[in-house]
N, C-alpha and C. Protein backbone atom coordinates (compact mmCIF):
# COMPACT_ATOMS: atom_id res chain seq x y z
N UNK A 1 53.14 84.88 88.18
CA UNK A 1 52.22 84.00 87.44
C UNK A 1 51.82 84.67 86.13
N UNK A 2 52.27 84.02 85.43
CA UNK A 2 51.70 83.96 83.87
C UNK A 2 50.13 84.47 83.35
N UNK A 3 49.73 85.80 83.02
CA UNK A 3 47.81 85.49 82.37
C UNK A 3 47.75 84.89 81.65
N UNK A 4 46.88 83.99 81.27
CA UNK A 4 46.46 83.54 80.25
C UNK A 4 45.87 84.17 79.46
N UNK A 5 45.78 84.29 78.42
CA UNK A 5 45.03 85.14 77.64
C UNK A 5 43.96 84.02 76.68
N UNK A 6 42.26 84.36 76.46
CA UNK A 6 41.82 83.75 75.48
C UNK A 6 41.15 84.23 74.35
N UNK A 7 41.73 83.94 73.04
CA UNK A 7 42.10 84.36 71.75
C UNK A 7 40.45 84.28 71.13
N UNK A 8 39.75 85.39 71.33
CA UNK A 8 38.13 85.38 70.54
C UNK A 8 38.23 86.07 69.36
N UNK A 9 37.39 85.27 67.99
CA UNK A 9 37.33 85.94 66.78
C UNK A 9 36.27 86.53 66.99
N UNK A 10 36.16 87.57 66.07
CA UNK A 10 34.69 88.34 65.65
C UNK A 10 34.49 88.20 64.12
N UNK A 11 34.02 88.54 63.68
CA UNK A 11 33.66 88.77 62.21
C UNK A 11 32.37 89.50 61.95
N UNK A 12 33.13 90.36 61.05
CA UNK A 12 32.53 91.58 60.68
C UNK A 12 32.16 91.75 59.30
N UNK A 13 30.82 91.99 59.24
CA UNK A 13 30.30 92.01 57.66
C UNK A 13 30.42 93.50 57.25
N UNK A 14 31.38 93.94 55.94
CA UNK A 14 31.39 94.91 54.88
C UNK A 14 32.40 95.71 55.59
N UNK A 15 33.70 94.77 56.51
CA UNK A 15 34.47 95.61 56.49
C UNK A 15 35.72 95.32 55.37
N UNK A 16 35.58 96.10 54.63
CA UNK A 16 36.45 95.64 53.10
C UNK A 16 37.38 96.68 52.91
N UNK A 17 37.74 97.54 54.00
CA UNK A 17 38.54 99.01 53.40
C UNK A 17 39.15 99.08 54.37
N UNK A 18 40.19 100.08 54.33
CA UNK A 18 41.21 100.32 55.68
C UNK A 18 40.20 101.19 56.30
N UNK A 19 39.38 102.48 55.89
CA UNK A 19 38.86 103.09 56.52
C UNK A 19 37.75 102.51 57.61
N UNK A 20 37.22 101.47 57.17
CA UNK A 20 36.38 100.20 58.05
C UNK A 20 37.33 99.70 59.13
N UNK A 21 38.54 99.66 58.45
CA UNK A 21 39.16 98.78 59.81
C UNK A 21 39.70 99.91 61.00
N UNK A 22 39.84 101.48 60.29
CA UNK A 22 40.11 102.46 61.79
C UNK A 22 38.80 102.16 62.37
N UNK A 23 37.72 102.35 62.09
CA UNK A 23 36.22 102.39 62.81
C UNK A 23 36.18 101.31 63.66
N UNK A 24 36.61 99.87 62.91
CA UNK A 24 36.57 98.99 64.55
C UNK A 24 37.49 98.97 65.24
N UNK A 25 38.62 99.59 65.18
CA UNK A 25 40.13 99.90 66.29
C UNK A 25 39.74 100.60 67.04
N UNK A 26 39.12 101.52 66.24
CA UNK A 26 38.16 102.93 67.70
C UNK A 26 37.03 102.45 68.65
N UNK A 27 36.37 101.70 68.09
CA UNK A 27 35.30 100.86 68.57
C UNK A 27 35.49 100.20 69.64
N UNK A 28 36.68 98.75 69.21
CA UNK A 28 37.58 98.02 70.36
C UNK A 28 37.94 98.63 71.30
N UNK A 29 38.62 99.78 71.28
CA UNK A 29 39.75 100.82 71.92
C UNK A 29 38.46 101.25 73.24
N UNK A 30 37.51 101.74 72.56
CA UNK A 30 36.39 102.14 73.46
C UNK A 30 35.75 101.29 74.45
N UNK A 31 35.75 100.02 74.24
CA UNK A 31 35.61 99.02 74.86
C UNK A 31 36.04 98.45 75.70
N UNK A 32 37.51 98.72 75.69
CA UNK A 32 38.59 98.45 76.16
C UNK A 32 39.04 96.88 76.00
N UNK A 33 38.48 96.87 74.47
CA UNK A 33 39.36 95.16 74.30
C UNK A 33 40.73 95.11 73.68
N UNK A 34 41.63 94.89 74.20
CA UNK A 34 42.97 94.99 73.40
C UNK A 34 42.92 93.27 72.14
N UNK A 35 42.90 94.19 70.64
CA UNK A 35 43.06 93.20 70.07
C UNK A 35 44.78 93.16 69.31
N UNK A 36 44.78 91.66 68.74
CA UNK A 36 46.22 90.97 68.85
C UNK A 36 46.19 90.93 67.16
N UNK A 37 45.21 90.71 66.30
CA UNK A 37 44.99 90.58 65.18
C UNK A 37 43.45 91.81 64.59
N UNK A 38 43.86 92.17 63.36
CA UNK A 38 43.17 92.57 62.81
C UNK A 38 43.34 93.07 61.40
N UNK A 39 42.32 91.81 60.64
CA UNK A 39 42.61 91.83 59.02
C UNK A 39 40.96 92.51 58.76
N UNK A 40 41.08 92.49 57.50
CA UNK A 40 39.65 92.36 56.94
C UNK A 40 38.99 91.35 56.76
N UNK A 41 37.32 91.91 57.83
CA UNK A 41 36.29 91.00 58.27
C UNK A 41 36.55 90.31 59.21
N UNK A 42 37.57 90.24 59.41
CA UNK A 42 38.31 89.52 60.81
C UNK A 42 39.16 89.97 62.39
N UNK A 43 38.99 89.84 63.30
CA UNK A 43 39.14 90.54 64.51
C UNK A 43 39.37 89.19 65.53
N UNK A 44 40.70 89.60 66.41
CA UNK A 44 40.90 88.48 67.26
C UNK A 44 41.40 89.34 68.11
N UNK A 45 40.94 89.14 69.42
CA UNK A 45 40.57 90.31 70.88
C UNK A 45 41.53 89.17 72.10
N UNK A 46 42.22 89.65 72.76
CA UNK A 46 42.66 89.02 73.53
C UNK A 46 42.25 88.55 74.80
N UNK A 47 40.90 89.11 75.04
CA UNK A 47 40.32 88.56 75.80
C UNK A 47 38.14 87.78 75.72
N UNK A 48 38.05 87.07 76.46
CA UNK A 48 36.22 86.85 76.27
C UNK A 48 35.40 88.43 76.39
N UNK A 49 34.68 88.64 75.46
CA UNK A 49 33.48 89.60 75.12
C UNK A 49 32.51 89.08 76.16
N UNK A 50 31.69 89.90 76.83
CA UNK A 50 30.90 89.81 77.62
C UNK A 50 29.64 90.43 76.79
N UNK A 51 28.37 89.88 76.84
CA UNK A 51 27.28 89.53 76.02
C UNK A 51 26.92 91.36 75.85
N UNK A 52 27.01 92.49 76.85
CA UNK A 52 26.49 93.81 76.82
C UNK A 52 27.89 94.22 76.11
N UNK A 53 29.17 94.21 76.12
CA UNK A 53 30.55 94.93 75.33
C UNK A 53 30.03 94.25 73.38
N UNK A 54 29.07 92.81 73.37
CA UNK A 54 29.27 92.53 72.23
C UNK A 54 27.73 93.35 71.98
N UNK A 55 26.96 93.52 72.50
CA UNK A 55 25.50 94.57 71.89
C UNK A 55 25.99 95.80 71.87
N UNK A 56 27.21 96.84 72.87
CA UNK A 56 27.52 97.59 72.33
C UNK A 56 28.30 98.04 71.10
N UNK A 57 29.13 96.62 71.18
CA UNK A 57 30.15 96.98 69.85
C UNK A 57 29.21 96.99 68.15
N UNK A 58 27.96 95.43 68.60
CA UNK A 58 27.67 95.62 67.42
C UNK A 58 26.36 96.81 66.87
N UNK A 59 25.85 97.85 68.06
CA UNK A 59 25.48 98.84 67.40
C UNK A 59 26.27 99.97 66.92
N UNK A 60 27.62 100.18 68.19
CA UNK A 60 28.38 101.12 67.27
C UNK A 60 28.61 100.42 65.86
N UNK A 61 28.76 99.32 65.53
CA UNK A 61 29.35 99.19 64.05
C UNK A 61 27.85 99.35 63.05
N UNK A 62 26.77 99.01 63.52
CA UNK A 62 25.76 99.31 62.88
C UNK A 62 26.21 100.99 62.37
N UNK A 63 26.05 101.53 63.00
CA UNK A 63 25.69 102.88 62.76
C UNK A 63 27.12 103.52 61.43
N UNK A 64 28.02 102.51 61.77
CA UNK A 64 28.94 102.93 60.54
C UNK A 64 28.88 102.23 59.24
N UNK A 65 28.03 101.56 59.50
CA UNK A 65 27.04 100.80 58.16
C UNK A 65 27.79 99.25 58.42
N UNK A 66 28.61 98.45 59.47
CA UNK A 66 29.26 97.19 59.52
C UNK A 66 28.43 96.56 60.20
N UNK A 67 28.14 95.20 60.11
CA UNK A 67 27.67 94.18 61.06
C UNK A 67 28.06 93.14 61.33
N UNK A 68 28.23 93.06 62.97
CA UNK A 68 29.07 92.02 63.48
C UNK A 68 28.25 90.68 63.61
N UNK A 69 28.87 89.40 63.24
CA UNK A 69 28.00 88.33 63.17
C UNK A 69 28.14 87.19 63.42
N UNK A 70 27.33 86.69 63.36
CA UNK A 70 27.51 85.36 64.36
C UNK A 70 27.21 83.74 63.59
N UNK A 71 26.40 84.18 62.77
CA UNK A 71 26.02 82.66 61.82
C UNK A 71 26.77 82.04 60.97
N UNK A 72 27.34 80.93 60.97
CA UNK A 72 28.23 80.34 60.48
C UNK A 72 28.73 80.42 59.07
N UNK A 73 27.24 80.58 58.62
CA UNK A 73 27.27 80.29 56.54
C UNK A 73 27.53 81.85 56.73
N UNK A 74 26.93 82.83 57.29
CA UNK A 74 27.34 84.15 56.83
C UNK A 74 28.62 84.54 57.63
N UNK A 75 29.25 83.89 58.15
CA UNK A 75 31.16 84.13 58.78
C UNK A 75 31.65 83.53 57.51
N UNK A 76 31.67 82.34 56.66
CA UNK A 76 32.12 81.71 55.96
C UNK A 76 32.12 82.55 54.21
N UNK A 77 30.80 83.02 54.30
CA UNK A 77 29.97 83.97 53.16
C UNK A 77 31.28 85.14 53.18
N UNK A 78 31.48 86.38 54.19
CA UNK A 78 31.96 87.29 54.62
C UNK A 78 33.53 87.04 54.37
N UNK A 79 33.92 85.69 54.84
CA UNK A 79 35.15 85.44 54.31
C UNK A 79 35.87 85.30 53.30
N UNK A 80 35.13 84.24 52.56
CA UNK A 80 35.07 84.27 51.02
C UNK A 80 35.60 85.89 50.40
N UNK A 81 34.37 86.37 50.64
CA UNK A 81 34.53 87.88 49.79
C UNK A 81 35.71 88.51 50.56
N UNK A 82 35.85 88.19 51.69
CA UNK A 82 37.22 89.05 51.80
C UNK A 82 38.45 88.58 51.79
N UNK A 83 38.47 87.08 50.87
CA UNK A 83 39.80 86.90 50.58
C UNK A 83 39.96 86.87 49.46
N UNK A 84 38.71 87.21 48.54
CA UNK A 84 38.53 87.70 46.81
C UNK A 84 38.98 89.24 47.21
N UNK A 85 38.45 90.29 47.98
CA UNK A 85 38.70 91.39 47.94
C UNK A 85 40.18 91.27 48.27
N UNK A 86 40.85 91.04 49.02
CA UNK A 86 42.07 91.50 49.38
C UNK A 86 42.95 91.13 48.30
N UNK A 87 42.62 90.02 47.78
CA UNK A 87 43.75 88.90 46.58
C UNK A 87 43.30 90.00 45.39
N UNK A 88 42.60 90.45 45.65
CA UNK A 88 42.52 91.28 44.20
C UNK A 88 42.71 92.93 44.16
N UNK A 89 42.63 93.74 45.15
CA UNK A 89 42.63 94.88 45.54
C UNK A 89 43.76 95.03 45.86
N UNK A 90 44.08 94.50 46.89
CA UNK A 90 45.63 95.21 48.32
C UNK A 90 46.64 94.03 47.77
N UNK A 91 46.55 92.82 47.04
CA UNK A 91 47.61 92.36 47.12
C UNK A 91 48.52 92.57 45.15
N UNK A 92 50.13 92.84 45.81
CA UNK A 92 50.60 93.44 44.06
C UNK A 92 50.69 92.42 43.15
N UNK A 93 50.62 91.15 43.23
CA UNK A 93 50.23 90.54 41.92
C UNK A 93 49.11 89.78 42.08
N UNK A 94 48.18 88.70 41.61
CA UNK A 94 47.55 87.98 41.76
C UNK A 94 48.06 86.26 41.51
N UNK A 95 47.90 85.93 42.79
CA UNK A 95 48.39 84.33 42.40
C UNK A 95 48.73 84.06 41.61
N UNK A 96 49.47 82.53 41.12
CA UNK A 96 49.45 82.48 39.56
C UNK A 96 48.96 80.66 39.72
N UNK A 97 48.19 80.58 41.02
CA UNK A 97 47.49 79.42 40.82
C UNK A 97 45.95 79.52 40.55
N UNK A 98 45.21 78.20 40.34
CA UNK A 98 43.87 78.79 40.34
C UNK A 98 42.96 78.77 41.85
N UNK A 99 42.39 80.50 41.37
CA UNK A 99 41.12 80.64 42.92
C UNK A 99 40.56 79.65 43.31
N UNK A 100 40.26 78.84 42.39
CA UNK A 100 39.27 77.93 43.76
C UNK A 100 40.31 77.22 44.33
N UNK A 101 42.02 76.69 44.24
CA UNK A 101 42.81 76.20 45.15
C UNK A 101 43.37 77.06 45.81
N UNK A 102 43.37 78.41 45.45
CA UNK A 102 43.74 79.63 46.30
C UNK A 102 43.12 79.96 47.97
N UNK A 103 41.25 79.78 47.50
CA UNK A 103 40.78 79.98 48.24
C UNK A 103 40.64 78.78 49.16
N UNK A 104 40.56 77.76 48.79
CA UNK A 104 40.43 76.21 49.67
C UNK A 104 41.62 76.76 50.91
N UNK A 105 42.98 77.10 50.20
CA UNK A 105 44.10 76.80 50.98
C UNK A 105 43.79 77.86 52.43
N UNK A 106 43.23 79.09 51.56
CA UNK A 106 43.11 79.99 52.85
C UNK A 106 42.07 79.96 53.71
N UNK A 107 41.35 79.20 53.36
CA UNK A 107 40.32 79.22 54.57
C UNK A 107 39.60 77.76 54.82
N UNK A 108 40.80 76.71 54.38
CA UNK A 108 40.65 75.32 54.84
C UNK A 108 39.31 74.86 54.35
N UNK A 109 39.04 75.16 53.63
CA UNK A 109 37.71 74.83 53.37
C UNK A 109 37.76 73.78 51.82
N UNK A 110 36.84 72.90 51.46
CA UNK A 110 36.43 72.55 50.19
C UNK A 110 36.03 73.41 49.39
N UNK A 111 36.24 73.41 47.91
CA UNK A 111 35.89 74.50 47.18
C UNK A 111 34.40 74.27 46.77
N UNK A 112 34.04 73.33 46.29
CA UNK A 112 32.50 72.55 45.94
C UNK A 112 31.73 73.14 47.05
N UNK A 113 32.22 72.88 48.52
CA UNK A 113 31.08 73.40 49.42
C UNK A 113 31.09 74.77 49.49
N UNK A 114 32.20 75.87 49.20
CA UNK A 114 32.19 77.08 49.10
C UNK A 114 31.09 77.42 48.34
N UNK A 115 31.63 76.64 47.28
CA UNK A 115 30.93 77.21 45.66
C UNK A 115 29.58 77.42 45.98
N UNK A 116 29.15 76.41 46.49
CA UNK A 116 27.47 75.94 46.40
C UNK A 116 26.53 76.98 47.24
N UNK A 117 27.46 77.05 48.56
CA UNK A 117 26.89 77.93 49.80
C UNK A 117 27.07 79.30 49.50
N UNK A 118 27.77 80.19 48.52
CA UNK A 118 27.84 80.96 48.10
C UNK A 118 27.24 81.32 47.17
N UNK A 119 27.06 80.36 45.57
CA UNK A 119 25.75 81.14 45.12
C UNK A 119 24.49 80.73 45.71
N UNK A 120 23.97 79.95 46.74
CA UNK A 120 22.87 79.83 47.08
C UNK A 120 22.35 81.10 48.27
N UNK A 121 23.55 81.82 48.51
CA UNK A 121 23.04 82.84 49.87
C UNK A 121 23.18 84.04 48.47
N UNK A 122 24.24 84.04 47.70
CA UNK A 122 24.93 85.64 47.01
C UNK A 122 24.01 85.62 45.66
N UNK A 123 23.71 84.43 45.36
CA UNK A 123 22.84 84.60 43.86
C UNK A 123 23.77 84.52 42.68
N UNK A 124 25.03 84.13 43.22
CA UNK A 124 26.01 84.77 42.03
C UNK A 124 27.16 83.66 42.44
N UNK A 125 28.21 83.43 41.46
CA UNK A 125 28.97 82.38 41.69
C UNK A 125 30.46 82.86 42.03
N UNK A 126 31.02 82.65 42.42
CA UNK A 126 32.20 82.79 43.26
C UNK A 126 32.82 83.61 41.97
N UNK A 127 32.99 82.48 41.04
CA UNK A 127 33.64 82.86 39.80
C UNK A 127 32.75 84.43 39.56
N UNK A 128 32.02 84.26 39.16
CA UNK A 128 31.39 85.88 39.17
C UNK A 128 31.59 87.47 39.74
N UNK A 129 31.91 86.44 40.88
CA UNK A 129 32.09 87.71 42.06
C UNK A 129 33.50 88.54 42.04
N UNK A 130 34.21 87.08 41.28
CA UNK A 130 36.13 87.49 41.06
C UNK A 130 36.02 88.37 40.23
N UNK A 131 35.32 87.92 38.96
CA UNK A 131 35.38 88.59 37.91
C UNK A 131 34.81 90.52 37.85
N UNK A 132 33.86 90.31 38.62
CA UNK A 132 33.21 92.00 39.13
C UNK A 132 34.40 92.48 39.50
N UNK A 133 34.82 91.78 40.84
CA UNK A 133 35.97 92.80 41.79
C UNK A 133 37.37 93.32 40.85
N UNK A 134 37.75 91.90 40.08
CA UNK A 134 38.72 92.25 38.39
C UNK A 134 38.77 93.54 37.79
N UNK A 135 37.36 93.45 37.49
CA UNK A 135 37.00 94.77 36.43
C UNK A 135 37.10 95.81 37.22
N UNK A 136 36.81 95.86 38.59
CA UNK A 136 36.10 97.38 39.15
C UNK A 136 38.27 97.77 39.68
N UNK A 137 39.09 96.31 39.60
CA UNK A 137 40.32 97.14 40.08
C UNK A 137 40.77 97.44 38.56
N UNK A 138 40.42 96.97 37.87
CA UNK A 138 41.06 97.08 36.49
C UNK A 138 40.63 98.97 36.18
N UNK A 139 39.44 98.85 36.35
CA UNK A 139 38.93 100.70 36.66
C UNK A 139 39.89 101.41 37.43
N UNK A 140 40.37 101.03 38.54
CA UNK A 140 41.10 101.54 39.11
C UNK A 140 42.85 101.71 38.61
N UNK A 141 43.41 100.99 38.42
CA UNK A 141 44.19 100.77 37.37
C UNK A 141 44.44 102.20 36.44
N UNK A 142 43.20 101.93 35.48
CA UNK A 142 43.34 102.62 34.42
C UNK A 142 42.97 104.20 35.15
N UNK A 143 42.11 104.47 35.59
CA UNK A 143 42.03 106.01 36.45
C UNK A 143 43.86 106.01 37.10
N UNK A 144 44.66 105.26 37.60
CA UNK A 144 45.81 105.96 38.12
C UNK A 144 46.70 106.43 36.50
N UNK A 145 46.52 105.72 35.35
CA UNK A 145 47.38 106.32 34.43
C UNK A 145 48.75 105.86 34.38
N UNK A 146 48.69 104.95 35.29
CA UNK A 146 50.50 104.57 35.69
C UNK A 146 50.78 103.51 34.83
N UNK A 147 49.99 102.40 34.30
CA UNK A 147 50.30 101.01 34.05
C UNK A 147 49.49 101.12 32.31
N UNK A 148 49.57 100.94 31.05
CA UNK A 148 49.22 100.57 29.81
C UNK A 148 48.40 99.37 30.03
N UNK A 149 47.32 99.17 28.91
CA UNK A 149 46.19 97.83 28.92
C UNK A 149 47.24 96.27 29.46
N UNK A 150 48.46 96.80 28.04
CA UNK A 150 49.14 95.20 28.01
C UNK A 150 49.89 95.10 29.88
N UNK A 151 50.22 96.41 30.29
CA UNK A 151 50.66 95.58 31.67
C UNK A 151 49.35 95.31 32.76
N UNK A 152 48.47 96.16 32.37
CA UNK A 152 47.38 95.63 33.52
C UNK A 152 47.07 94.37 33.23
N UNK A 153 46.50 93.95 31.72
CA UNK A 153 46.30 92.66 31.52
C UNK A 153 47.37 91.81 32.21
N UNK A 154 48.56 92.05 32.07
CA UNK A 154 49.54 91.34 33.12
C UNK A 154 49.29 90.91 33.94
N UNK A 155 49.31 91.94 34.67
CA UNK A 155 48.94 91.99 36.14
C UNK A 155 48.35 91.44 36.56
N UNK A 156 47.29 91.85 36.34
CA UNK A 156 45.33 90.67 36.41
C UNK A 156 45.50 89.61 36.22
N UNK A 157 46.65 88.84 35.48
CA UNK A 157 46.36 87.30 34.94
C UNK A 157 45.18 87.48 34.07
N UNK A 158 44.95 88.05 32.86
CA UNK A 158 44.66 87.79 31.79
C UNK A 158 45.03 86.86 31.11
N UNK A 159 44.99 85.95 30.25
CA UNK A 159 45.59 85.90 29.01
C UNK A 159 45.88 86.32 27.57
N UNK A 160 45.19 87.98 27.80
CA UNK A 160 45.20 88.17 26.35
C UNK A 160 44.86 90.07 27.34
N UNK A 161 45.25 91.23 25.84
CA UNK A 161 44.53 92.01 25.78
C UNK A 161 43.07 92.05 25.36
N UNK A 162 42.58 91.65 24.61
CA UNK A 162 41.53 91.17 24.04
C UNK A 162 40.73 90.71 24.95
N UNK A 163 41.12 89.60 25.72
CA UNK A 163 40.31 88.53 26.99
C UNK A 163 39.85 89.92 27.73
N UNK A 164 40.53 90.69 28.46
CA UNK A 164 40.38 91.96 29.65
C UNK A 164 39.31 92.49 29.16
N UNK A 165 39.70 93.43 27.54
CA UNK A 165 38.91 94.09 27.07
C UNK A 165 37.24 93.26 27.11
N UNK A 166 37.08 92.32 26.26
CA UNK A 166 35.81 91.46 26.32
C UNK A 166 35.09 91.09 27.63
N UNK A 167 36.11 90.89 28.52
CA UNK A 167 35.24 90.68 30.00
C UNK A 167 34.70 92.41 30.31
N UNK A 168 35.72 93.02 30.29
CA UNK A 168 35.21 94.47 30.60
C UNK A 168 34.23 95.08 29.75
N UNK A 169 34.01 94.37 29.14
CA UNK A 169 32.65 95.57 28.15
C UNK A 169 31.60 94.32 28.96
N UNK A 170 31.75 93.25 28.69
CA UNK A 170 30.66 92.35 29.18
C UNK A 170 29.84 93.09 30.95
N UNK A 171 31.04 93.23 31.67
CA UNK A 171 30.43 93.76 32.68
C UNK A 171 29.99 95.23 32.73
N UNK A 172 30.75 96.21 31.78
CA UNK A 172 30.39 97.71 32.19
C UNK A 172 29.54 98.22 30.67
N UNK A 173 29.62 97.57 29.83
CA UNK A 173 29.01 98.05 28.86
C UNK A 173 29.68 98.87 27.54
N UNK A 174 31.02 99.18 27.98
CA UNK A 174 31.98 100.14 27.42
C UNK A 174 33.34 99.10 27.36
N UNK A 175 34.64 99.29 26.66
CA UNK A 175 35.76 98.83 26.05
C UNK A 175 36.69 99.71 27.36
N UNK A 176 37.51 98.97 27.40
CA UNK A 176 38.08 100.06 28.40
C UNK A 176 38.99 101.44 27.68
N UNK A 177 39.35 101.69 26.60
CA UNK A 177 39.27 102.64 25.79
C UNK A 177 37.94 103.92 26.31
N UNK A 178 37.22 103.51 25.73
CA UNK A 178 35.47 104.12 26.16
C UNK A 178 36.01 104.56 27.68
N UNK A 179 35.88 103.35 28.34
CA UNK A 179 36.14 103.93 30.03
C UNK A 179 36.56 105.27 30.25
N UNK A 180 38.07 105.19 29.09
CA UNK A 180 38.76 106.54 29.72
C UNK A 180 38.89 107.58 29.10
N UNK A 181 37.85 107.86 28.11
CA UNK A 181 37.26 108.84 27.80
C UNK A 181 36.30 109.35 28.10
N UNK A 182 35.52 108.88 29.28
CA UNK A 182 34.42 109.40 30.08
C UNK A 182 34.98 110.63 30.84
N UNK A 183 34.19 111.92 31.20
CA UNK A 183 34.56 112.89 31.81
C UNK A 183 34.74 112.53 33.24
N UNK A 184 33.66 111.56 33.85
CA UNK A 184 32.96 111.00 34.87
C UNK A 184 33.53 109.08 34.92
N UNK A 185 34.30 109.07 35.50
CA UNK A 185 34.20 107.93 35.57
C UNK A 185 33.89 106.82 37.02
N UNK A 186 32.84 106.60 36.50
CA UNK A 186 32.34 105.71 37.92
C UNK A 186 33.06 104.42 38.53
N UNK A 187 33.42 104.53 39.62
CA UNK A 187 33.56 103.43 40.19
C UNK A 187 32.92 103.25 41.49
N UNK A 188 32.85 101.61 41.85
CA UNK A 188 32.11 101.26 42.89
C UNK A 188 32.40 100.87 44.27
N UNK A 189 31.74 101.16 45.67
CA UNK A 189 32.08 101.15 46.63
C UNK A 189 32.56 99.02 46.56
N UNK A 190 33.41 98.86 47.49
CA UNK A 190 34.15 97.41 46.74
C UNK A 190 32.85 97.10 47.69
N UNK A 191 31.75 97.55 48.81
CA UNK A 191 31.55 96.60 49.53
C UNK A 191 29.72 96.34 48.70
N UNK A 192 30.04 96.77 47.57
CA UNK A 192 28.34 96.52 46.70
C UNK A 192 29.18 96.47 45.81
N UNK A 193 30.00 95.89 45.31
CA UNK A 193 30.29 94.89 44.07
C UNK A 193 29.90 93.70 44.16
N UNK A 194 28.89 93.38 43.47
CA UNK A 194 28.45 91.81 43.47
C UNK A 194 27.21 91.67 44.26
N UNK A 195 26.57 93.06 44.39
CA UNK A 195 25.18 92.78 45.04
C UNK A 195 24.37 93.65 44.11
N UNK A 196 24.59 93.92 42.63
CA UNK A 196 23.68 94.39 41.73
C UNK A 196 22.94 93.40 41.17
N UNK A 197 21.75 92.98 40.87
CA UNK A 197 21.47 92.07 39.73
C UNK A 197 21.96 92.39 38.53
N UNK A 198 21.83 93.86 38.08
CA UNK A 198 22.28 94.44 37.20
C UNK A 198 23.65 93.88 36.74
N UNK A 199 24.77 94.18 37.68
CA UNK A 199 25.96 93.41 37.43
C UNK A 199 25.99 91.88 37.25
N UNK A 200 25.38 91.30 37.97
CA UNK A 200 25.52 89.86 37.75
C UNK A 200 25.07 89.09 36.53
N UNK A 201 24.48 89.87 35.48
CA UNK A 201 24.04 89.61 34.13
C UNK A 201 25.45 89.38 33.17
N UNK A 202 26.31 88.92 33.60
CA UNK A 202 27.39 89.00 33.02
C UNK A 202 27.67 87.17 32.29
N UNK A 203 28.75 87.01 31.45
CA UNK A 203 28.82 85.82 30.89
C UNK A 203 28.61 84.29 31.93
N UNK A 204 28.21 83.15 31.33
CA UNK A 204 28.24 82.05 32.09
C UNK A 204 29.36 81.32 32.11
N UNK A 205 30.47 81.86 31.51
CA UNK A 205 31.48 81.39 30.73
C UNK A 205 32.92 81.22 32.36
N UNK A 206 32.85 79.84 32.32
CA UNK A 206 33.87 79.97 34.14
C UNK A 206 35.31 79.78 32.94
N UNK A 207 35.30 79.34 32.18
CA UNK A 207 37.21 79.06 31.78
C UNK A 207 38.04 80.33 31.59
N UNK A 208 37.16 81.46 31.67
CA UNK A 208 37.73 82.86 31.59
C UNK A 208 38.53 83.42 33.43
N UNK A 209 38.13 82.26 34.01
CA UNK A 209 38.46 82.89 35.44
C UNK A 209 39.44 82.77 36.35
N UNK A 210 40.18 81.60 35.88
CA UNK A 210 41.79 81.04 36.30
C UNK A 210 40.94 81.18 37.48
């Protein structure tokens, strides 16, 4: 006779890094839930969580700064950002359609209701949030030394050297020139990009955002 197996998601707030995702493999592993899937912010366990395996799992993840969750707008919230983080970080080109039909497609959702439920919980607009995570890989980028302005602008889906440069001083204050003449150059943990006010003072301008 055949087990059945039944397929439970979790979702996990601020897991945005591979190093986040060993912490809940170890976590699971400890638990003894064998999972079948595991992306970022997302976890599918092959079997039902029992109410004390899900209070243990979600203080071990507390304590590694993750939180496991349960409310709908903040599973939906959590997702969002982690299909801006991944489309812009881990994946080698960036679409060449536009995000808000990017994101509809991947997470079945309307973009209008994204939009709305997102700056009303984040303070900040979807478009905004692309544009932060842009700049902070575009930092990254330029710290490896491997790629010139005109191919990162490439890359990014810019339309211009110029366009990159202007969004990038708008958000960091500096030309990206400036950037890489700093002795020190800062960059930011991806999972507090887009929770500065500081940062979010940036243009109102959405036709810059493909």
């Amino acid at each position: 006779m055949t087990t059945k197996y039944i397929a439970v998601k979790l979702f996990i707030k601020y897991m945005v890094s591979n190093r986040c995702k060993m912490v809940v493999k170890e976590e699971l592993k400890k638990l003894g839930l064998h999972f079948v899937v595991l992306d970022l912010g997302e976890v599918e366990i092959m079997e039902d969580i029992t109410p004390v395996q899900r209070e243990h799992l979600a203080a071990a993840l507390a304590i590694s700064g993750l939180e496991l969750m349960q409310d709908k707008k903040a599973i939906l919230l959590e997702k969002i950002k982690t299909v801006i983080i991944d489309m812009v970080h881990y994946m080698d080109d960036l679409p060449k359609t536009n995000f808000s039909d990017y994101l509809s497609e991947k997470l079945g959702q309307d973009y209008t209701y994204m939009s709305n439920m997102f700056s009303e919980i984040k303070g900040i607009t979807i478009e905004h949030f692309i544009i932060l995570h842009k700049i902070e890989r575009v930092k990254e980028l330029l710290m490896y030394e491997e790629l010139n302005l005109t191919e990162i602008s490439y890359r990014m889906n810019y339309s211009s050297v110029a366009h990159l440069s202007n969004q990038f001083k708008k958000v960091t204050g500096l030309t990206p020139t400036n950037f890489m003449k700093l002795k020190q150059k800062n960059r930011n943990p991806l999972e507090d990009v887009g929770n500065s006010l500081e940062e979010n003072s940036i243009s109102n301008d959405k036709t810059h955002i493909r």
